[in-house]
N, C-alpha and C. Protein backbone atom coordinates (compact mmCIF):
# COMPACT_ATOMS: atom_id res chain seq x y z
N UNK A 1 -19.59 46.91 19.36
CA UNK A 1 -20.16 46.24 20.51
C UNK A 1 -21.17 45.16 20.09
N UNK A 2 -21.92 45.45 19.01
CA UNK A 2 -22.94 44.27 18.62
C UNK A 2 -22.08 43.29 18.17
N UNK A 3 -21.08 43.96 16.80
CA UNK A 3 -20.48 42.69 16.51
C UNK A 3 -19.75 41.23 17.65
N UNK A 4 -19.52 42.09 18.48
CA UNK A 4 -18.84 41.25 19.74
C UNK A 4 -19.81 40.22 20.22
N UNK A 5 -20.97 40.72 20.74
CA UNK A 5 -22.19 40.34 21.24
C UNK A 5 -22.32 39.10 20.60
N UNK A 6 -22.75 39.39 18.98
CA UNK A 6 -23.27 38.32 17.85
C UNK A 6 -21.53 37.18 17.85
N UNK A 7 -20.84 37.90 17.81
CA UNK A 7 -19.65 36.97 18.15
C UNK A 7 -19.87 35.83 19.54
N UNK A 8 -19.96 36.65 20.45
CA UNK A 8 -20.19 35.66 21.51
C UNK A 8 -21.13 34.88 21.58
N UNK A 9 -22.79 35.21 20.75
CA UNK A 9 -23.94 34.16 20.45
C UNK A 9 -23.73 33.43 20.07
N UNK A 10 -22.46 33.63 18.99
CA UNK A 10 -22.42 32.58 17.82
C UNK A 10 -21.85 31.19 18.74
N UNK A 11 -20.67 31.75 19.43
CA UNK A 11 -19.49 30.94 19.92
C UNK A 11 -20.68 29.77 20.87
N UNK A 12 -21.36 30.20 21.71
CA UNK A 12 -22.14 29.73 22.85
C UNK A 12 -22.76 28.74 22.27
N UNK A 13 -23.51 29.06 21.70
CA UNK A 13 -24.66 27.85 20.92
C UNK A 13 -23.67 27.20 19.45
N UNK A 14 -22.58 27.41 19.21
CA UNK A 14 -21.92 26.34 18.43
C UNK A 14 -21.50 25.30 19.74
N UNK A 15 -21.21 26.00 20.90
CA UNK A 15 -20.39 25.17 21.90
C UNK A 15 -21.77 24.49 22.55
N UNK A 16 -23.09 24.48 22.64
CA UNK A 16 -24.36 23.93 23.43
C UNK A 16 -24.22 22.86 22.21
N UNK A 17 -24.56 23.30 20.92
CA UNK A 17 -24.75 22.30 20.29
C UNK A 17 -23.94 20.91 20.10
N UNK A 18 -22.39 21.53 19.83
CA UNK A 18 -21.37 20.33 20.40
C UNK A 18 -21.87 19.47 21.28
N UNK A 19 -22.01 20.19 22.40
CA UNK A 19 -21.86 19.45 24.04
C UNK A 19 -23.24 18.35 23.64
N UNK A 20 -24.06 19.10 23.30
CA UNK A 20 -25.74 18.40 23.40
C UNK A 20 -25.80 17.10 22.07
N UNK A 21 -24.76 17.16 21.14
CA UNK A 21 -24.22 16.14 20.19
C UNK A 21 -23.89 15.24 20.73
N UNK A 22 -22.46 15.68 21.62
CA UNK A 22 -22.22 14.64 22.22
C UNK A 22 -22.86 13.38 23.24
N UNK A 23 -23.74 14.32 23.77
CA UNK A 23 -24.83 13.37 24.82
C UNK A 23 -25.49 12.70 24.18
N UNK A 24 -25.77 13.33 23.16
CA UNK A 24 -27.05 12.72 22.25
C UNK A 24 -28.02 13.13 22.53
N UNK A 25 -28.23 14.54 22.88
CA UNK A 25 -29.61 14.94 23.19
C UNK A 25 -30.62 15.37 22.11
N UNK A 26 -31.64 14.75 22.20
CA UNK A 26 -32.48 15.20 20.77
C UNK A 26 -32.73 16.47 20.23
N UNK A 27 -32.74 17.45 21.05
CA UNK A 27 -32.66 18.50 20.24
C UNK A 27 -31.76 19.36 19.83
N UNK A 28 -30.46 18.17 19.90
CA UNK A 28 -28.75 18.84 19.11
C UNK A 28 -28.96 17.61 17.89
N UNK A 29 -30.14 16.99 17.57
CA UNK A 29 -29.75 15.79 16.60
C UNK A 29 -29.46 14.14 16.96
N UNK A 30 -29.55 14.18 17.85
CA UNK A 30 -29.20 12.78 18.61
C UNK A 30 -30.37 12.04 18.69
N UNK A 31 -30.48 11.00 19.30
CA UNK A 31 -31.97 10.03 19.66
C UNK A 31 -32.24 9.86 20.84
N UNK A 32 -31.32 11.13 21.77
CA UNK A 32 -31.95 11.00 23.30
C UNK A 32 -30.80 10.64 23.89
N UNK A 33 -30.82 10.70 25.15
CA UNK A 33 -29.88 9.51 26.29
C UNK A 33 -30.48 8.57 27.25
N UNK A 34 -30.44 7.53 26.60
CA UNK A 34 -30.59 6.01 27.33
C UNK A 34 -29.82 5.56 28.53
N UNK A 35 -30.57 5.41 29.34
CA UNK A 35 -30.02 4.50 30.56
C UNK A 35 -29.49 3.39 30.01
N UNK A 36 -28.17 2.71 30.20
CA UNK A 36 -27.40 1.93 30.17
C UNK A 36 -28.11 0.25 31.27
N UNK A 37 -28.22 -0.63 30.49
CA UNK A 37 -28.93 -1.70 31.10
C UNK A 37 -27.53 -2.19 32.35
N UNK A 38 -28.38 -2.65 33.13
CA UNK A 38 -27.56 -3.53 34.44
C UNK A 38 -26.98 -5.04 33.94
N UNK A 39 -25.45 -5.48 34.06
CA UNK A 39 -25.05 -6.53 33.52
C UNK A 39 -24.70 -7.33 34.92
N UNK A 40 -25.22 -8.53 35.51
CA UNK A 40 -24.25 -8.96 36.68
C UNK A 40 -23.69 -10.58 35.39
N UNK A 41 -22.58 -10.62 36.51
CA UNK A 41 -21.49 -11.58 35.93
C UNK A 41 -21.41 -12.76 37.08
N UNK A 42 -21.66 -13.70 36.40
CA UNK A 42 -20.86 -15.12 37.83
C UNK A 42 -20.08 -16.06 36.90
N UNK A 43 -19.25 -16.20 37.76
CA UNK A 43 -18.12 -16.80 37.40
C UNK A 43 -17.86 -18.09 37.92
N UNK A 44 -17.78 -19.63 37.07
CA UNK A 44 -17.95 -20.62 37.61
C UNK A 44 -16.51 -21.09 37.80
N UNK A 45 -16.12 -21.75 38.75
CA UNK A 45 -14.72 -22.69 38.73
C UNK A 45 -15.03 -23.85 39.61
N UNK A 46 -13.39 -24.37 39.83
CA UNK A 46 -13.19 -25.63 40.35
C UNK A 46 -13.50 -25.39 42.09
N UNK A 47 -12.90 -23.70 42.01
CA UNK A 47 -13.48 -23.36 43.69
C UNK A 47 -15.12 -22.90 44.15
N UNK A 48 -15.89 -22.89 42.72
CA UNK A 48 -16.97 -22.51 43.05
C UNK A 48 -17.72 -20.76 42.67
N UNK A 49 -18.50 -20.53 42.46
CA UNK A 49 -18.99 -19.86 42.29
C UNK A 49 -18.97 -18.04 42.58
N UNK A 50 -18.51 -16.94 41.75
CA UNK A 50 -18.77 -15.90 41.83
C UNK A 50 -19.36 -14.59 41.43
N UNK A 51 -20.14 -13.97 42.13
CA UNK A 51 -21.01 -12.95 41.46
C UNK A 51 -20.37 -11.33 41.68
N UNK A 52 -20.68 -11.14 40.12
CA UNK A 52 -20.63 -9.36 40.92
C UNK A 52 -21.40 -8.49 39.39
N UNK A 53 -21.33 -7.65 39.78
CA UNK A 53 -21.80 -6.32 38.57
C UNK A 53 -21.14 -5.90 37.32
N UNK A 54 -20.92 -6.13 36.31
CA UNK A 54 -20.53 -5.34 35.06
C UNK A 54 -20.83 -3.89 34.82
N UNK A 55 -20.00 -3.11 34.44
CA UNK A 55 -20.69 -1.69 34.04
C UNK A 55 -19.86 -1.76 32.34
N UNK A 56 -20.78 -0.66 31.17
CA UNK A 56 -20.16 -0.87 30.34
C UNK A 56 -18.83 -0.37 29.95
N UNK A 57 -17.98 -0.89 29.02
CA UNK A 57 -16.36 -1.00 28.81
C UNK A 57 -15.65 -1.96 29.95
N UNK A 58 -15.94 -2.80 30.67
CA UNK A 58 -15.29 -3.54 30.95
C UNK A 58 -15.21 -4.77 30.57
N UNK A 59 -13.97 -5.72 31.15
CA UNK A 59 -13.15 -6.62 30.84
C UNK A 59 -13.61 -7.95 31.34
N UNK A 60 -14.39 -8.78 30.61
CA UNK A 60 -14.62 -10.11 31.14
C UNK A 60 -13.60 -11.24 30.82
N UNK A 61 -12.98 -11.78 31.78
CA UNK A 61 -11.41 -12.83 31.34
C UNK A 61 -11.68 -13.97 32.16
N UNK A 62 -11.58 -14.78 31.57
CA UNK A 62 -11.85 -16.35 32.04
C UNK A 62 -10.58 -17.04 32.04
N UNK A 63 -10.60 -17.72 32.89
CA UNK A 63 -8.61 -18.48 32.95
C UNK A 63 -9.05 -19.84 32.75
N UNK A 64 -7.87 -20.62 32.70
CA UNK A 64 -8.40 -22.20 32.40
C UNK A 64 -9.10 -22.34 33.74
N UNK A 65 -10.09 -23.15 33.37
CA UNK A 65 -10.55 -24.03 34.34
C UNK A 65 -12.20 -23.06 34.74
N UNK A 66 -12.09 -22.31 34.33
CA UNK A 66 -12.88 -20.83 34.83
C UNK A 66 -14.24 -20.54 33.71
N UNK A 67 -15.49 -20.56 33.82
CA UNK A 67 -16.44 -20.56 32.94
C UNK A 67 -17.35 -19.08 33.19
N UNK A 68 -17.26 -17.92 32.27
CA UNK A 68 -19.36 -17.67 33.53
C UNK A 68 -20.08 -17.13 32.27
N UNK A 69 -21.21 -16.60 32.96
CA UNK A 69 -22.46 -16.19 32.41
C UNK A 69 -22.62 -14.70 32.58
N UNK A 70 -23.30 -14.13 31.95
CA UNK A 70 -23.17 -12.74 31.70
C UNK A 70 -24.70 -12.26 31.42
N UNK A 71 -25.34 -12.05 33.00
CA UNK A 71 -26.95 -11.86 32.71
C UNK A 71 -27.06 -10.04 31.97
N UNK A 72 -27.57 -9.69 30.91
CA UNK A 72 -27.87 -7.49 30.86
C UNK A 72 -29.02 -8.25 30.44
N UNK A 73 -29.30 -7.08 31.24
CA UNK A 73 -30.93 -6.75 31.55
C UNK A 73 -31.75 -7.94 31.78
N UNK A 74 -32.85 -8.03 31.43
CA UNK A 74 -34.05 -8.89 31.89
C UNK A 74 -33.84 -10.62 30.59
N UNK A 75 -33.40 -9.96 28.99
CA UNK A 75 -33.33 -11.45 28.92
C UNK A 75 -32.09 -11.61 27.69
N UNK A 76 -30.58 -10.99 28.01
CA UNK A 76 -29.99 -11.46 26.89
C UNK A 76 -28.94 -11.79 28.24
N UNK A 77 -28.58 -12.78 27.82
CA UNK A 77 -27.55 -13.94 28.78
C UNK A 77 -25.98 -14.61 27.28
N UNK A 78 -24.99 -14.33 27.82
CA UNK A 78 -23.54 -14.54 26.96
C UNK A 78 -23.10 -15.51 28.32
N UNK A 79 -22.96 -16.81 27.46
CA UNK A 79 -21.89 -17.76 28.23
C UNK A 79 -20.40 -17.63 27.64
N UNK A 80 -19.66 -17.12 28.45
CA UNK A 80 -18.16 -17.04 28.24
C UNK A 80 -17.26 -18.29 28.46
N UNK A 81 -16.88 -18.75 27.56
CA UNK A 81 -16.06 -20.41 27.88
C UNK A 81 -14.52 -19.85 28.51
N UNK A 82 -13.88 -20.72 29.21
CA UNK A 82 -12.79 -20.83 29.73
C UNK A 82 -11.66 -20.21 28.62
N UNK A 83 -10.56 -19.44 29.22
CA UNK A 83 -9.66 -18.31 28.71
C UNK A 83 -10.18 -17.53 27.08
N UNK A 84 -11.19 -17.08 27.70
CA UNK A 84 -11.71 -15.68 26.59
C UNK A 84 -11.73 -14.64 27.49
N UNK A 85 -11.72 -13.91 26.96
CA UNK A 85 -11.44 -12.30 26.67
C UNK A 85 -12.77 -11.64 26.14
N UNK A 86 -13.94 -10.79 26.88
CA UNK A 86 -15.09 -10.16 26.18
C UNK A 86 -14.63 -9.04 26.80
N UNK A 87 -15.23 -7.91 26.07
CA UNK A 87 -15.18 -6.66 26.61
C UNK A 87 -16.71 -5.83 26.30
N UNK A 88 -17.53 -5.72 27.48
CA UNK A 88 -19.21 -5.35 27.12
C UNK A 88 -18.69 -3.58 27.16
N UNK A 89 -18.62 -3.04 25.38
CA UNK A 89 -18.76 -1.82 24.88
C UNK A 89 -19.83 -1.22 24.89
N UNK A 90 -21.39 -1.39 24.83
CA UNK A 90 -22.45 -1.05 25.05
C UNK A 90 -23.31 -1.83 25.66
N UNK A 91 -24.30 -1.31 26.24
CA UNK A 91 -25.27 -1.42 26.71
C UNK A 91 -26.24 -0.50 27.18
N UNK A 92 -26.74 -0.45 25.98
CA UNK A 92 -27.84 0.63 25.75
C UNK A 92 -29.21 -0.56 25.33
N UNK A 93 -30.71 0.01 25.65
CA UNK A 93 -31.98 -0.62 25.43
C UNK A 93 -31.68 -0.57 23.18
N UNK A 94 -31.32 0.19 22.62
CA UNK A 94 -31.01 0.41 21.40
C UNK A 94 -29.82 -0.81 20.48
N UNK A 95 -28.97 -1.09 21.71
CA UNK A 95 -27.70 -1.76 20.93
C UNK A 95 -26.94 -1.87 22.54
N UNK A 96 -26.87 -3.81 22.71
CA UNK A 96 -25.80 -4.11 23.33
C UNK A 96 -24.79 -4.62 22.30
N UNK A 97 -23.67 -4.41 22.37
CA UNK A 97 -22.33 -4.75 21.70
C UNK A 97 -21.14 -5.53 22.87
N UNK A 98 -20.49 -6.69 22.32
CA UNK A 98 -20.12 -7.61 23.05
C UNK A 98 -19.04 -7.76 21.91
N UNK A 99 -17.87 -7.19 22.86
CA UNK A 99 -16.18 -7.21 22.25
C UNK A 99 -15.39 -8.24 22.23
N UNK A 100 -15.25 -10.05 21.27
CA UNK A 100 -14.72 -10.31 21.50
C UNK A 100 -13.27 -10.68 21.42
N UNK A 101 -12.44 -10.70 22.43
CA UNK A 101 -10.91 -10.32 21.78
C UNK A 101 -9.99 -11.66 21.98
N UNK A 102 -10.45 -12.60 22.81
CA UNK A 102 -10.25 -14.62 22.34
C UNK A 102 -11.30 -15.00 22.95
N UNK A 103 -11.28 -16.47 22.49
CA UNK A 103 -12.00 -17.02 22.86
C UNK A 103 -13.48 -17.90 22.65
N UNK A 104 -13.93 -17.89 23.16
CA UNK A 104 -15.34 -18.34 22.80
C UNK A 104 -16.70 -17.64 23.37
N UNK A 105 -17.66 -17.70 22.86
CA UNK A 105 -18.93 -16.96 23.31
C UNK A 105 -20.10 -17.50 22.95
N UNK A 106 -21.36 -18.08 23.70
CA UNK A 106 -22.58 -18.14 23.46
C UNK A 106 -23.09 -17.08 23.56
N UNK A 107 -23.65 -16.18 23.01
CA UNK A 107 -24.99 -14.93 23.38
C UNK A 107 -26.66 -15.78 22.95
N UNK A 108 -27.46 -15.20 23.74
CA UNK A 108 -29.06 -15.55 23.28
C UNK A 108 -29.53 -14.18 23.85
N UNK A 109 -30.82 -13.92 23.29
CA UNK A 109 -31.13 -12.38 23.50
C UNK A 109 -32.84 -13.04 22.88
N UNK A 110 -33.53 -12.39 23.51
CA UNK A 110 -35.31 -12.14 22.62
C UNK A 110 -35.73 -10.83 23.09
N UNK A 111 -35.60 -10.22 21.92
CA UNK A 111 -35.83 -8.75 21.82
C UNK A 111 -35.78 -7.25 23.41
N UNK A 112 -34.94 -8.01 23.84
CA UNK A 112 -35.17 -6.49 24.49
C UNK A 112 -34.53 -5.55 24.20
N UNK A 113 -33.60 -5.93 23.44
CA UNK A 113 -32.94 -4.63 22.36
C UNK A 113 -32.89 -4.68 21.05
N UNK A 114 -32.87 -3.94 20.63
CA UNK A 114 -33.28 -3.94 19.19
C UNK A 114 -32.09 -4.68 18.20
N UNK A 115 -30.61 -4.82 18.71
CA UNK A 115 -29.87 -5.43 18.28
C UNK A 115 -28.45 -6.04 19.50
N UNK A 116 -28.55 -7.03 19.38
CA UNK A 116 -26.96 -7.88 20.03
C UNK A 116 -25.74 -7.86 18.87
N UNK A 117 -24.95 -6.81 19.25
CA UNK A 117 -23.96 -7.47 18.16
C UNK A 117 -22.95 -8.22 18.80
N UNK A 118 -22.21 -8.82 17.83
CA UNK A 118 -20.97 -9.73 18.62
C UNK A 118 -20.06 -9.06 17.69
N UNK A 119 -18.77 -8.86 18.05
CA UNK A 119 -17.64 -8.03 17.02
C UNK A 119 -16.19 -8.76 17.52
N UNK A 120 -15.53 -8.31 16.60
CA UNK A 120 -14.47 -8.79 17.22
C UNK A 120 -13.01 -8.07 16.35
N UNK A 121 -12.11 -7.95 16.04
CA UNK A 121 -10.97 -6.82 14.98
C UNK A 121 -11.08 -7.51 13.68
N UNK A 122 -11.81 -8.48 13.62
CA UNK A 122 -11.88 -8.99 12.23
C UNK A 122 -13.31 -8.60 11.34
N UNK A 123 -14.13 -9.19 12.48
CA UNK A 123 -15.42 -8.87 11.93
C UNK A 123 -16.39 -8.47 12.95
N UNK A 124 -17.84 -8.53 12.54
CA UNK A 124 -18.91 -7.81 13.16
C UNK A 124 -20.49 -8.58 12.79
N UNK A 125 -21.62 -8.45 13.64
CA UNK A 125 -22.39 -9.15 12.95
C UNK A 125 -23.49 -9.55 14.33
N UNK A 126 -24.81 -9.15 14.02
CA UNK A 126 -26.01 -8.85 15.04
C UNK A 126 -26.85 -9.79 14.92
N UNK A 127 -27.50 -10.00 15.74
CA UNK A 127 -28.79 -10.84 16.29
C UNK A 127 -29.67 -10.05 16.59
N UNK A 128 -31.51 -10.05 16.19
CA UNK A 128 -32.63 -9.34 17.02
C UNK A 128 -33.16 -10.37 17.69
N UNK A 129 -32.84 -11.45 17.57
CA UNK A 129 -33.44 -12.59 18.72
C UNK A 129 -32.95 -14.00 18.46
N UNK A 130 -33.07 -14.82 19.59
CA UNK A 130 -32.16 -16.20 19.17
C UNK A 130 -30.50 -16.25 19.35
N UNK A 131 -29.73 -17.48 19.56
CA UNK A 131 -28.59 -17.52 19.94
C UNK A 131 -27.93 -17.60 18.52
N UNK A 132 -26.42 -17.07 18.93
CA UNK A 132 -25.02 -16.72 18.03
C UNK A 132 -23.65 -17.39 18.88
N UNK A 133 -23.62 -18.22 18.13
CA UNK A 133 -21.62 -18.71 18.88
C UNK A 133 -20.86 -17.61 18.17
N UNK A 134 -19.50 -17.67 18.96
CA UNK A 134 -18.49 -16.63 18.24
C UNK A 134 -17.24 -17.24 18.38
N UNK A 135 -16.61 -17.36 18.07
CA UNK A 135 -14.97 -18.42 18.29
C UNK A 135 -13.96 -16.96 17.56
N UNK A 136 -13.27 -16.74 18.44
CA UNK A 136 -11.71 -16.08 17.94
C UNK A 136 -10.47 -16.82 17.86
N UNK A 137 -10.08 -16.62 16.76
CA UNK A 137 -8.92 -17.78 16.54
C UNK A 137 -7.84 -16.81 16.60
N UNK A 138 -6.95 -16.46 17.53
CA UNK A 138 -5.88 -15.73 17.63
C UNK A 138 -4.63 -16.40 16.66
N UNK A 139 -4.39 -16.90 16.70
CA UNK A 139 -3.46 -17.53 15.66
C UNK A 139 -3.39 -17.68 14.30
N UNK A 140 -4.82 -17.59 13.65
CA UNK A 140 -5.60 -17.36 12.09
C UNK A 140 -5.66 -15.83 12.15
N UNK A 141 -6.07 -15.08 13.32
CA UNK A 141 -6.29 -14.01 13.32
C UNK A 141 -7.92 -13.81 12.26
N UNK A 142 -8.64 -14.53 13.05
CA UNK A 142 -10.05 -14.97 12.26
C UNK A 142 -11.19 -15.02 13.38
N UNK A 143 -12.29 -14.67 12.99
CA UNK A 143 -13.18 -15.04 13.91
C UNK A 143 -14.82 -15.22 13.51
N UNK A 144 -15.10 -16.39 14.19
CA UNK A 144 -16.56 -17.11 13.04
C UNK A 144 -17.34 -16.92 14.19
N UNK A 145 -18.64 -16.39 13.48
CA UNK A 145 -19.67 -15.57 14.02
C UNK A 145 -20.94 -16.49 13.71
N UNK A 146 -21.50 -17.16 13.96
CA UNK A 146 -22.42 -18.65 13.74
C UNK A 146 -23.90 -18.61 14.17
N UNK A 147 -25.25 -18.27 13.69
CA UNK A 147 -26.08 -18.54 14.67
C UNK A 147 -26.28 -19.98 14.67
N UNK A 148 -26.86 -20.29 16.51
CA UNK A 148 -26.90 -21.55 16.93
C UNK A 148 -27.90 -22.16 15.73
N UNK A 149 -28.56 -22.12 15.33
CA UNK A 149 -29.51 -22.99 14.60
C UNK A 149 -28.69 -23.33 13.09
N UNK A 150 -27.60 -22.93 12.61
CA UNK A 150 -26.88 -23.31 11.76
C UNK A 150 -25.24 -23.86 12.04
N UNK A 151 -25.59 -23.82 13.26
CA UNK A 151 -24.01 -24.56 13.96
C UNK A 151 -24.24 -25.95 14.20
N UNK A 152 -23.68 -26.70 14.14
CA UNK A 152 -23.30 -28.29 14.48
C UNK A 152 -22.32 -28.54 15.58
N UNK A 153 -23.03 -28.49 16.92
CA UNK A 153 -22.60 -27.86 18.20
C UNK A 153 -21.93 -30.08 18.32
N UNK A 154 -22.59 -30.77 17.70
CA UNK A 154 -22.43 -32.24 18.51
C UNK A 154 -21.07 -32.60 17.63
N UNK A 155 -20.97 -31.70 16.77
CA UNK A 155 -18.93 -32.46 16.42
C UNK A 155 -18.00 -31.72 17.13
N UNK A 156 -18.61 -30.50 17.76
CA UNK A 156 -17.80 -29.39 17.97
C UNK A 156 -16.74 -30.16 18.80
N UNK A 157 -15.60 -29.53 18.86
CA UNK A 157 -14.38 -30.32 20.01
C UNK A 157 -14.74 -29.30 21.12
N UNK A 158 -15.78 -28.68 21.59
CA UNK A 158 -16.09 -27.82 23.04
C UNK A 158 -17.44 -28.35 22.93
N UNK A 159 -17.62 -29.43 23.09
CA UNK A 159 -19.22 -30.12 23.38
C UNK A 159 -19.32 -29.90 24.33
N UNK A 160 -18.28 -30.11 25.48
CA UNK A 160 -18.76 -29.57 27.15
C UNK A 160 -19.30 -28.28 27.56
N UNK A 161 -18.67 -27.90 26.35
CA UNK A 161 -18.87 -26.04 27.03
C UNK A 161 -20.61 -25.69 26.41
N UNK A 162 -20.84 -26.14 24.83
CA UNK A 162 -22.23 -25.80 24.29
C UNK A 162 -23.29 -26.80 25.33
N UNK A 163 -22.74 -27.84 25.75
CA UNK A 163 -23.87 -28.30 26.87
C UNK A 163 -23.78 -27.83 28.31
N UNK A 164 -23.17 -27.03 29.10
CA UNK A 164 -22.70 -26.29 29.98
C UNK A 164 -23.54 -25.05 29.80
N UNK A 165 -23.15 -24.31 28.72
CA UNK A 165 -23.94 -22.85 28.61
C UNK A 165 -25.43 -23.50 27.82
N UNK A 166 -26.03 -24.78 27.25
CA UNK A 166 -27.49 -24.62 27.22
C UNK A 166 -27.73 -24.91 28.08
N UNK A 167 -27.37 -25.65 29.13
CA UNK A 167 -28.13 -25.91 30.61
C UNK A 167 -28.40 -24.42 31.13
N UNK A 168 -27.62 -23.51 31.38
CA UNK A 168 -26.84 -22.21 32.43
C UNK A 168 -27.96 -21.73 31.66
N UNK A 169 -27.85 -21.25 30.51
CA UNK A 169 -28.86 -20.23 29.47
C UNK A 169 -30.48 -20.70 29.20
N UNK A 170 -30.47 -22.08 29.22
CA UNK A 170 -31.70 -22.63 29.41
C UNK A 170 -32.39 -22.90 27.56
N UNK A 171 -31.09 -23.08 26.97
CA UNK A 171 -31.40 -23.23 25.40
C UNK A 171 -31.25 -24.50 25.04
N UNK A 172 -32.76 -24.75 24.37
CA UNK A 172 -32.71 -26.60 23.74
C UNK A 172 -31.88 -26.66 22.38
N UNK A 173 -30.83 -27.58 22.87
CA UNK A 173 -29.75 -28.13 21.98
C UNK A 173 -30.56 -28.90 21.17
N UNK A 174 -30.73 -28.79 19.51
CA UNK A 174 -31.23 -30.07 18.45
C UNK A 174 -30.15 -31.35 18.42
C-alpha cells in the first residue's frame, strides 16, 4: 500500500512539474509567465486605410499595391512593404520575434524589450534598440538582415518604400 502511495507521489509531481515547465512557471524552472504585448496592424492601399489587432502567431500579407505598419506595444513599430509575408511568433516584454517568410521589413524598437529579432529559414539576428531592414529573396533562397545605420537606403531600388516607412515610423533618413 505505501509502495503504491509513493508510486502515485512520484507520478503527480513529475506530471505538476511538466505542466509548470511548460508555462514557464518559476518554480518548475522557468522565468515566469509574461503577458504577451498588444500588436494593432493598419494596412495602407490605393482604397485607403485599415486597422485591426494582431495576436501572436499570426499572418501579416501585403498584396501589390498594399503597404502597413505594425504598432506592439508602446514603441517597436515594423513597416511591412507591399507582397511580404511576416508572421509575429512572439511577443513577450522579454523577446518580440518577427517571422519573415518574403518580402521586405523595416523594424525600429528603443528598448521596451530586451530583444527584436528578425528571422527568417535562412537566418536570424536581433536588435536592443534602433532600426533593422530585412529583404527575403525567395528565389536566392537568402535573406539580408541590415541595421539602418549601415544600409544605403538612397541606391536602394525600394526608395519609395524606406521613405514611406521613415515618414509612418517617424525615423530620420541620413
Amino acid at each position: 500500500m505505501l509502495k503504491k502511495i509513493l508510486v502515485a507521489l512520484f507520478l503527480l509531481t513529475s506530471l505538476a512539474l511538466l505542466i509548470g515547465a511548460r508555462f514557464g512557471f518559476a518554480w518548475a524552472g522557468g522565468e515566469g509567465y509574461e503577458t504577451p504585448m498588444s500588436a494593432s496592424v493598419k494596412i495602407y492601399s490605393d482604397k485607403g486605410e485599415t486597422e485591426t489587432t494582431a495576436v501572436r502567431g499570426e499572418l501579416i500579407k501585403t498584396n501589390a499595391g498594399e503597404k502597413a505598419i505594425v504598432q506592439i506595444g508602446e514603441r517597436i513599430v515594423v513597416a511591412v512593404d507591399e507582397r511580404s509575408d511576416v508572421v509575429l511568433e512572439k511577443l513577450f516584454p522579454s523577446e518580440v520575434k518577427i517571422v519573415l517568410r518574403g518580402g521586405r521589413v523595416l523594424a525600429k524598437t528603443s528598448n521596451e524589450t530586451e530583444k527584436l529579432t528578425i528571422s527568417s529559414p535562412e537566418t536570424s539576428d536581433f536588435i536592443n534598440s534602433g532600426a533593422v531592414t530585412a529583404v527575403r529573396y525567395d528565389s536566392l533562397s537568402r535573406t539580408d538582415i541590415v541595421p539602418m545605420s549601415e544600409f544605403d537606403w538612397s541606391n536602394s531600388t525600394d526608395r519609395d518604400f524606406f521613405l514611406w516607412a521613415a515618414e509612418k515610423m517617424k525615423i530620420e533618413l541620413e
